[in-house]
C-alpha atoms as a PDB file:
ATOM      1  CA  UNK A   1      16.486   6.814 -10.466  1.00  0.00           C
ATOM      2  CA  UNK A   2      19.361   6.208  -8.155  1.00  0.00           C
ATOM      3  CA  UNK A   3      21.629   9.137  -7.079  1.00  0.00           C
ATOM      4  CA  UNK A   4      25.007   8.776  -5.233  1.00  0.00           C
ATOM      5  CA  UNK A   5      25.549  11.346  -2.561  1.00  0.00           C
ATOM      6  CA  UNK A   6      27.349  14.129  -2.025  1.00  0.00           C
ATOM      7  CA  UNK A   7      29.912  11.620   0.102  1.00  0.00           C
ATOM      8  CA  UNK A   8      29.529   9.700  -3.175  1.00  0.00           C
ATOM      9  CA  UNK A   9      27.838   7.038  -1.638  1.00  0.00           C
ATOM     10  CA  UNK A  10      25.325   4.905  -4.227  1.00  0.00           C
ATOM     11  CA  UNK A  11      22.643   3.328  -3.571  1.00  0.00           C
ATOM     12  CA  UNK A  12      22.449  -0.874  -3.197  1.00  0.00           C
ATOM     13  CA  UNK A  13      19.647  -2.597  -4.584  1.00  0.00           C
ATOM     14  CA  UNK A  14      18.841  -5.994  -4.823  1.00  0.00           C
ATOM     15  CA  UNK A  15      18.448  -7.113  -8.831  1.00  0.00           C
ATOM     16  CA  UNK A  16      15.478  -9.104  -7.260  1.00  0.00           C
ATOM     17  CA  UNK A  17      13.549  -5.377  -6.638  1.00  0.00           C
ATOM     18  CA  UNK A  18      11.136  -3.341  -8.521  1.00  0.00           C
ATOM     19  CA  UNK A  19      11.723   0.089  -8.714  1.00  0.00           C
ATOM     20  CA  UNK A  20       9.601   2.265 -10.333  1.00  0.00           C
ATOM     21  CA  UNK A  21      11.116   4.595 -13.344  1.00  0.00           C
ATOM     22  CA  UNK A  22      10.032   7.797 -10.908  1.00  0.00           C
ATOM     23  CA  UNK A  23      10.943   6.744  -7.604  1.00  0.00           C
ATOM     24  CA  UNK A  24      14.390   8.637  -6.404  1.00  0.00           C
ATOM     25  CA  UNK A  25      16.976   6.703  -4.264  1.00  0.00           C
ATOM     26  CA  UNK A  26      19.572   8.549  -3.171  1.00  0.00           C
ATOM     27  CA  UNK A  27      22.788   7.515  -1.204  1.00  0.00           C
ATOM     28  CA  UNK A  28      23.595   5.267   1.263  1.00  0.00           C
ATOM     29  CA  UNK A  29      20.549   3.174   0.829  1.00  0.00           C
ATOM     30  CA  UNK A  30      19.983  -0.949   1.216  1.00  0.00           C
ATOM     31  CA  UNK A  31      17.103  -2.123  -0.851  1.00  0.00           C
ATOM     32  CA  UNK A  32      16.525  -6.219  -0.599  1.00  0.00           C
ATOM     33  CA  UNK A  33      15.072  -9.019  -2.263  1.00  0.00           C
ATOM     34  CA  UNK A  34      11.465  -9.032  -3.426  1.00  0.00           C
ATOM     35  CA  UNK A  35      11.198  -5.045  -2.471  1.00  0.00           C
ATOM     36  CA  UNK A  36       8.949  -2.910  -4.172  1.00  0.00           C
ATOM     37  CA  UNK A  37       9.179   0.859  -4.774  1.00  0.00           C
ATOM     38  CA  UNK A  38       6.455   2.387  -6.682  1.00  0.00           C
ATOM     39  CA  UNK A  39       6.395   5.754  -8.742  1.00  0.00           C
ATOM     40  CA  UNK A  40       7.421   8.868  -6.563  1.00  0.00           C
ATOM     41  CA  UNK A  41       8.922   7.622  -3.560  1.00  0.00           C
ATOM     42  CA  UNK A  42      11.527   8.966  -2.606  1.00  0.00           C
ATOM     43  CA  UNK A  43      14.726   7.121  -0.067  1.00  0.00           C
ATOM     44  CA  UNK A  44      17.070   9.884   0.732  1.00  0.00           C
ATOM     45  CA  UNK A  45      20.024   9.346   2.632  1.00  0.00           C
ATOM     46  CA  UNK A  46      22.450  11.658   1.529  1.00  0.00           C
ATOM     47  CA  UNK A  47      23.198  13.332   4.926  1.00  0.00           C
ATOM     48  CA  UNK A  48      26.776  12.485   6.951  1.00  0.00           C
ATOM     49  CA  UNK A  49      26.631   9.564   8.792  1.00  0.00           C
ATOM     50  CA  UNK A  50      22.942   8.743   7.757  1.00  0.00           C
ATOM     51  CA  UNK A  51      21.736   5.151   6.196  1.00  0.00           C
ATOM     52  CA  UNK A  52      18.158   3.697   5.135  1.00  0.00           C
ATOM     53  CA  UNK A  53      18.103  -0.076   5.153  1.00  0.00           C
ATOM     54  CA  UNK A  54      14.992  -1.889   3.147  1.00  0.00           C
ATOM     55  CA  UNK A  55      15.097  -5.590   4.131  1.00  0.00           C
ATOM     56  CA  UNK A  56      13.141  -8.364   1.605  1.00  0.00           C
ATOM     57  CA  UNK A  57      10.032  -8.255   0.973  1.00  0.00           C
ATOM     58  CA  UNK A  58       8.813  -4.844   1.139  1.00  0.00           C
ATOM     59  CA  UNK A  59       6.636  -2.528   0.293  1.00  0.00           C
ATOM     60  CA  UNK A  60       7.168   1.652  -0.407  1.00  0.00           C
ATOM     61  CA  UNK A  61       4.113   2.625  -2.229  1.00  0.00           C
ATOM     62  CA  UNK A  62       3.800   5.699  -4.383  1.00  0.00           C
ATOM     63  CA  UNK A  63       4.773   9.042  -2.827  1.00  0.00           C
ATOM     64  CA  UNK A  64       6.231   7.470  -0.097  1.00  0.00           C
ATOM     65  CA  UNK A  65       9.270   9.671   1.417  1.00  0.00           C
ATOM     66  CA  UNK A  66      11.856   7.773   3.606  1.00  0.00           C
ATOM     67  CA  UNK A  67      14.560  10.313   5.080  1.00  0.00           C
ATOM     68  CA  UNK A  68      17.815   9.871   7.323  1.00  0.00           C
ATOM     69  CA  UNK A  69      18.862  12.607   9.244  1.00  0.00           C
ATOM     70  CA  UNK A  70      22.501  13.059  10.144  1.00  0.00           C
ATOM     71  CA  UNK A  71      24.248  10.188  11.513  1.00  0.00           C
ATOM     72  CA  UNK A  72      21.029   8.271  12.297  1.00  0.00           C
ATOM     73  CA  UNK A  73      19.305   5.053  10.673  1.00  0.00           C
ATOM     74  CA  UNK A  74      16.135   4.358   9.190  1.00  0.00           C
ATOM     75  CA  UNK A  75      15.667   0.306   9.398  1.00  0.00           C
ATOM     76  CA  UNK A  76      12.447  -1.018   8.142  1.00  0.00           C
ATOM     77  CA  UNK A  77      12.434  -4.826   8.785  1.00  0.00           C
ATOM     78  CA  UNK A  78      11.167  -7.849   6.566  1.00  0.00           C
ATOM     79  CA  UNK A  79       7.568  -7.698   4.746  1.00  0.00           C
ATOM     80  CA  UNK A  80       6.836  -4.165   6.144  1.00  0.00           C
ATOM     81  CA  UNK A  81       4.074  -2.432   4.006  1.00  0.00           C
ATOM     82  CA  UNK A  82       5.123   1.792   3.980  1.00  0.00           C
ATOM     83  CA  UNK A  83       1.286   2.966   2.558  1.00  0.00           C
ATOM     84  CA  UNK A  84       0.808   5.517   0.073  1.00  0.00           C
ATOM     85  CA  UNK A  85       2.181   9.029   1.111  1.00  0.00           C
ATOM     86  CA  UNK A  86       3.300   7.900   4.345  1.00  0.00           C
ATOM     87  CA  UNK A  87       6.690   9.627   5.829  1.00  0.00           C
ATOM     88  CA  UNK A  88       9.437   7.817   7.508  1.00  0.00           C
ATOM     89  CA  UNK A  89      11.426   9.864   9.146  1.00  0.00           C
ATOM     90  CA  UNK A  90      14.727   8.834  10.508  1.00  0.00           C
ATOM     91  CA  UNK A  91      16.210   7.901  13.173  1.00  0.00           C
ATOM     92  CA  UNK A  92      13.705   5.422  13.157  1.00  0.00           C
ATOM     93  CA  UNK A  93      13.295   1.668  13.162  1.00  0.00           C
ATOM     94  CA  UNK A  94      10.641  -0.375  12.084  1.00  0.00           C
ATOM     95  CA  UNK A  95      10.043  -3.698  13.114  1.00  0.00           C
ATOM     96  CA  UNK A  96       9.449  -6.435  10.652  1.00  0.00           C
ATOM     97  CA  UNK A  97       5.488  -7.424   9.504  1.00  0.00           C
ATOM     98  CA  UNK A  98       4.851  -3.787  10.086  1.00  0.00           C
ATOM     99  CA  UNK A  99       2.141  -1.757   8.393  1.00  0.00           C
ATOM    100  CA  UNK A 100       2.385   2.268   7.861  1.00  0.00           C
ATOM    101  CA  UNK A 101      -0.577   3.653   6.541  1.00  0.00           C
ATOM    102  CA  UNK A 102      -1.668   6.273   4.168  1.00  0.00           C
ATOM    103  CA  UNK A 103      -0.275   9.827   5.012  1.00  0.00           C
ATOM    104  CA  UNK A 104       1.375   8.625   8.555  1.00  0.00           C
ATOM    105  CA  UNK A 105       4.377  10.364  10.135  1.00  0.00           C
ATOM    106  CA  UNK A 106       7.111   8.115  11.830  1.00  0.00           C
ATOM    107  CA  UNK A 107       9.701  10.147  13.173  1.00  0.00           C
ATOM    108  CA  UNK A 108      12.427   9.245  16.064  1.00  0.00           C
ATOM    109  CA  UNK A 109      10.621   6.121  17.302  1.00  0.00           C
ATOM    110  CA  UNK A 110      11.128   2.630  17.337  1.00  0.00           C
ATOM    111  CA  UNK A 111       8.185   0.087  16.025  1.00  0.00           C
ATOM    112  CA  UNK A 112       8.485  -3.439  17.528  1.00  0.00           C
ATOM    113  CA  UNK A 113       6.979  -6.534  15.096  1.00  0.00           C
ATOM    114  CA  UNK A 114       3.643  -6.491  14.076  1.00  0.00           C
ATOM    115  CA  UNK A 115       2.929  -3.203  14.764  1.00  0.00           C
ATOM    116  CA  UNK A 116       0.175  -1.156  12.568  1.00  0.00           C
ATOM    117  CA  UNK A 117       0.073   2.328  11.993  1.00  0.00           C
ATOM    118  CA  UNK A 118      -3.253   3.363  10.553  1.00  0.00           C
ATOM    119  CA  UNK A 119      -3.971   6.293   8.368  1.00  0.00           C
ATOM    120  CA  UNK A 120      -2.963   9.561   9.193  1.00  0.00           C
ATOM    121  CA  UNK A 121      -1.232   8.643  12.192  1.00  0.00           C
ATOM    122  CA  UNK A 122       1.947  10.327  13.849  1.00  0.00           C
ATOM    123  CA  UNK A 123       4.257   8.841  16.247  1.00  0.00           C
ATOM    124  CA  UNK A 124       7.234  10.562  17.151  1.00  0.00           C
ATOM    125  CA  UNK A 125       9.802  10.253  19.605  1.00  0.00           C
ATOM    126  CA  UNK A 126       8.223   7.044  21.554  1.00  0.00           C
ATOM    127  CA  UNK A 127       8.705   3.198  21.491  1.00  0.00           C
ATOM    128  CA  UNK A 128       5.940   0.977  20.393  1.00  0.00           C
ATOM    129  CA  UNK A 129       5.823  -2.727  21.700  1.00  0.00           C
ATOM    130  CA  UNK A 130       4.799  -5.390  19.182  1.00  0.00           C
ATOM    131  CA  UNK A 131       1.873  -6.714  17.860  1.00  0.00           C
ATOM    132  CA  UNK A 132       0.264  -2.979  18.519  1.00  0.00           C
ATOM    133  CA  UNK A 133      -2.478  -0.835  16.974  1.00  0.00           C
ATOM    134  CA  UNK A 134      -2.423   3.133  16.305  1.00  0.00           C
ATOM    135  CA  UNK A 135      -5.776   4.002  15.313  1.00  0.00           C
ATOM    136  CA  UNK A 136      -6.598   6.546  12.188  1.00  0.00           C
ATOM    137  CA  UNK A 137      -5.427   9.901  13.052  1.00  0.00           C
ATOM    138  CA  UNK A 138      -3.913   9.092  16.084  1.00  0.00           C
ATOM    139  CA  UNK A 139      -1.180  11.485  17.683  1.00  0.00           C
ATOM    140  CA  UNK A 140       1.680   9.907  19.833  1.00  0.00           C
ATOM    141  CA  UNK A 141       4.038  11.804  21.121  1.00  0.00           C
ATOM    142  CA  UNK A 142       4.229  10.624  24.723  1.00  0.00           C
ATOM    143  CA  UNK A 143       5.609   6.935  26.025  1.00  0.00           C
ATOM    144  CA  UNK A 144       2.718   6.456  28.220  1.00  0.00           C
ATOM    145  CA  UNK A 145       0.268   6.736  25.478  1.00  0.00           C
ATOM    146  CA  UNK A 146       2.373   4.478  23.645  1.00  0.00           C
ATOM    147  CA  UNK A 147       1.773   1.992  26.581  1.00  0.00           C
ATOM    148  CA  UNK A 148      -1.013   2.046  26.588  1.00  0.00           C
ATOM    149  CA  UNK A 149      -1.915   1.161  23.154  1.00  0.00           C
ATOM    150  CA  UNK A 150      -4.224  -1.849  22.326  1.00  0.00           C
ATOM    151  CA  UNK A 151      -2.998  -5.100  20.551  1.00  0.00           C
ATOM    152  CA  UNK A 152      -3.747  -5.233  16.715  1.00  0.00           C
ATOM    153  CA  UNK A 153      -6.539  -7.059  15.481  1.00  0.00           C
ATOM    154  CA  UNK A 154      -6.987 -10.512  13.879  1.00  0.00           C
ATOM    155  CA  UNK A 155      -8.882  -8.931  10.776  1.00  0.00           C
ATOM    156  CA  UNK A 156      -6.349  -5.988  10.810  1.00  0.00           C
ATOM    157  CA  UNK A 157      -3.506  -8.357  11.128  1.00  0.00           C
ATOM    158  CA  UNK A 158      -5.130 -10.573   7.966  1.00  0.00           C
ATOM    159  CA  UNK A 159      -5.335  -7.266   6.098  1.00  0.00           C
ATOM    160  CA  UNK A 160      -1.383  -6.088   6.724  1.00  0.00           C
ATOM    161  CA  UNK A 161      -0.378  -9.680   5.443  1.00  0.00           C
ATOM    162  CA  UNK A 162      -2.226  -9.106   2.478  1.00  0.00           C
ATOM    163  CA  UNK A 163      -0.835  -6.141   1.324  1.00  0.00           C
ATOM    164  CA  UNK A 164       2.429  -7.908   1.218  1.00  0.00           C
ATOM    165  CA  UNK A 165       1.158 -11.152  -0.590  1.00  0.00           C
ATOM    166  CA  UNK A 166      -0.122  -8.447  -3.314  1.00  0.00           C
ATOM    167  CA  UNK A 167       3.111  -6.285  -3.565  1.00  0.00           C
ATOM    168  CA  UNK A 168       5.279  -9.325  -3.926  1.00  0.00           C
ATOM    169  CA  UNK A 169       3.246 -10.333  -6.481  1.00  0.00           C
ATOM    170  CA  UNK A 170       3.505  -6.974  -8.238  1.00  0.00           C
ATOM    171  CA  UNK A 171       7.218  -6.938  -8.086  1.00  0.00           C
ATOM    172  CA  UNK A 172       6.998 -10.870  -9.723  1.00  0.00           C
ATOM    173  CA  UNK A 173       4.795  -9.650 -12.266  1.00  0.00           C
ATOM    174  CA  UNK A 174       6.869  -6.424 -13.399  1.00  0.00           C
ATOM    175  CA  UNK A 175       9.836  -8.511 -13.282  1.00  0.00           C
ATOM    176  CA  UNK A 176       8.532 -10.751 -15.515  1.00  0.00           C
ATOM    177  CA  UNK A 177       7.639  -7.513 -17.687  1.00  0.00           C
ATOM    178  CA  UNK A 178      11.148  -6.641 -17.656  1.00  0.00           C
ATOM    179  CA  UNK A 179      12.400  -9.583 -18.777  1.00  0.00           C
ATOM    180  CA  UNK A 180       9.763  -9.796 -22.224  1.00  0.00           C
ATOM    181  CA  UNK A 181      11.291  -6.624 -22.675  1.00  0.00           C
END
């Protein structure tokens, strides 16, 4: 369902997205090519001044919640995979190739390329250089920890790539569905 705004602002999505019947996007939110938005997420930017930008080739699994506060950004760059349940919390930017994972917080940070966020995680307020790894559960809230984070695996970088071979897919397959239809 997309929703304008109450600064009537509507969302813009790409005719080359899937978006499922029960995800919400409201406002001034960019959703690119090959983007896919499964049931319950929710893209709110419906705050003054506030945006969410979705480049190609992404991934907002279900219950996924992506918010803008006032006059601040949430960018999430090319083939990043937001995991189920995650929260995005804006201002925040988010690096392309990036991987968010189950029931992670991202709040007020910046995420550099490559960067994986494992389950659980929260990460607020900080900068993260690319090609990093949070582990499970992991609680940043401080720059030097998130200096002192180790680079991201081979097998964990393998992994992240795969999750956006298989959502692309998914969007080609359901909009092949919707054209049967």
């Amino acid at each position: 369902m997309n929703l304008p705004n109450p600064h009537k602002q509507h969302p813009r999505v790409s005719k080359r997205a899937w978006i499922s019947e029960t995800a919400v996007i409201i406002g001034n939110v960019s959703v690119g090519d090959d983007v896919f938005v499964g049931p319950n997420a929710v893209l709110r930017a419906d705050e003054p001044g506030s945006s969410i930008t979705v480049q190609s080739g992404c991934n907002i699994q279900d219950n996924v919640v992506v918010h803008s506060l006032s006059h601040s950004e949430v960018l999430v760059g090319k083939n990043t995979s937001l995991a189920h349940s995650c929260i995005v919390h804006g201002p925040c930017r988010i690096g392309e190739d990036c991987f968010i994972g189950f029931g992670a917080v991202v709040f007020d940070c910046t995420l550099g390329k490559d960067t994986l966020v494992l389950h659980r995680a929260i990460i607020r307020g900080v900068d993260i250089s690319s090609c990093r790894m949070i582990p499970d559960g992991t609680v940043i809230t401080g720059q030097a920890c998130a200096d002192a984070l180790g680079p991201i695996t081979k097998d964990l970088n393998r992994f992240k790539r795969s999750v956006v071979k298989a959502n692309i897919e998914l969007v080609e397959g359901y909009m092949k569905l919707r054209e049967e239809n």
